[in-house]
Protein backbone atom coordinates (compact mmCIF):
# COMPACT_ATOMS: atom_id res chain seq x y z
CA UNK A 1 91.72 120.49 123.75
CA UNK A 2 91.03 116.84 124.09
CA UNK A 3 91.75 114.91 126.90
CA UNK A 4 93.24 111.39 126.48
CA UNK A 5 92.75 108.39 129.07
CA UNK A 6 94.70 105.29 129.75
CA UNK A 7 98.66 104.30 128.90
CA UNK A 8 100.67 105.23 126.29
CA UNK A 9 101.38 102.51 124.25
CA UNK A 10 105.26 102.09 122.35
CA UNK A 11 104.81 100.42 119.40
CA UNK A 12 108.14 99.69 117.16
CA UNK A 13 107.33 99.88 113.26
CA UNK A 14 109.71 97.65 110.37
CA UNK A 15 109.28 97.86 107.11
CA UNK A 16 109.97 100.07 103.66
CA UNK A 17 109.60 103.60 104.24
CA UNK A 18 106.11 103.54 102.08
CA UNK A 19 104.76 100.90 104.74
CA UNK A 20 105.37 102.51 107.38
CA UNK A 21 103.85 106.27 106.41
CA UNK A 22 100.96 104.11 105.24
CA UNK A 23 100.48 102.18 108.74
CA UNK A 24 101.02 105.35 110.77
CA UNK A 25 98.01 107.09 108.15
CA UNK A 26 95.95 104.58 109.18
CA UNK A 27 96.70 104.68 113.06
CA UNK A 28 95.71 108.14 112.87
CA UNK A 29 92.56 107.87 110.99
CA UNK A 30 91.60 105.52 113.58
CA UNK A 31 88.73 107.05 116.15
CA UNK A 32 89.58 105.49 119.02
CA UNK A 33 93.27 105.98 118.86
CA UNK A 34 94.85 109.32 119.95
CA UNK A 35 98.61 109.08 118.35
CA UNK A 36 100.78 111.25 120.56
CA UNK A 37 104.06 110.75 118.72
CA UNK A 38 105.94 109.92 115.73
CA UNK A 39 109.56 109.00 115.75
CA UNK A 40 111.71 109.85 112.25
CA UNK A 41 112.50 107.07 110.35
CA UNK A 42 115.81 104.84 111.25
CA UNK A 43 117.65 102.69 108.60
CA UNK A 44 118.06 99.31 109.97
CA UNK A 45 121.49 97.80 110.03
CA UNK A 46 122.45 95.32 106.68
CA UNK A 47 119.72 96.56 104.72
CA UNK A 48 118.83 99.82 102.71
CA UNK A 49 115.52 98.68 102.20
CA UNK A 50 113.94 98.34 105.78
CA UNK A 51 113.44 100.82 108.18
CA UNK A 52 111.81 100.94 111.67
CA UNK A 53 110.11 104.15 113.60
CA UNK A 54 108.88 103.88 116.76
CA UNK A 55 104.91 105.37 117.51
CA UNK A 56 102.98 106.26 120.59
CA UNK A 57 99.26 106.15 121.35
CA UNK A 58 96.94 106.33 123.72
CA UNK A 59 93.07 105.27 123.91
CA UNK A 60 91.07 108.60 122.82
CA UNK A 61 88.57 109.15 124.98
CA UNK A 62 85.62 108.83 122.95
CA UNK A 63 82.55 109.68 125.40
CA UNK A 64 83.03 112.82 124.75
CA UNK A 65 81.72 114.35 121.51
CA UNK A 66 81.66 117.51 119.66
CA UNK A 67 78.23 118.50 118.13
C-alpha cells in the first residue's frame, strides 16, 4: 500500500457529464496526484445539461518507487 503525504484537497467539478468523467480520467492519470475520492454526479439546479461532482486528492508521494 502506498502512503500519501500532505492535505487533501476539495475540488468542486461543473460541467456536462462527458467533461467531467474526462477531467477526473485525467486527474487520475496524473503521477503526482493520488485521487482519494469521487463524489456521484449532481444535476445542477435550472439546467439539465450541467452537472457538478465534487473530487479529493492528495500529493502522491513520489520518492518512493517500485522497481
Amino acid at each position: 500500500m502506498q502512503k500519501w503525504r500532505g492535505n487533501v484537497l476539495k475540488i468542486r467539478l461543473m460541467g456536462t457529464k462527458n467533461d467531467i468523467k474526462w477531467f477526473e480520467k485525467l486527474l487520475q492519470r496524473q503521477p503526482k496526484v493520488a485521487v482519494t475520492e469521487v463524489s456521484e454526479l449532481y444535476r445542477n439546479k435550472g439546467t439539465n445539461r450541467y452537472y457538478r461532482a465534487y473530487v479529493e486528492v492528495q500529493k502522491a508521494n513520489i520518492k518512493e518507487k517500485s522497481d
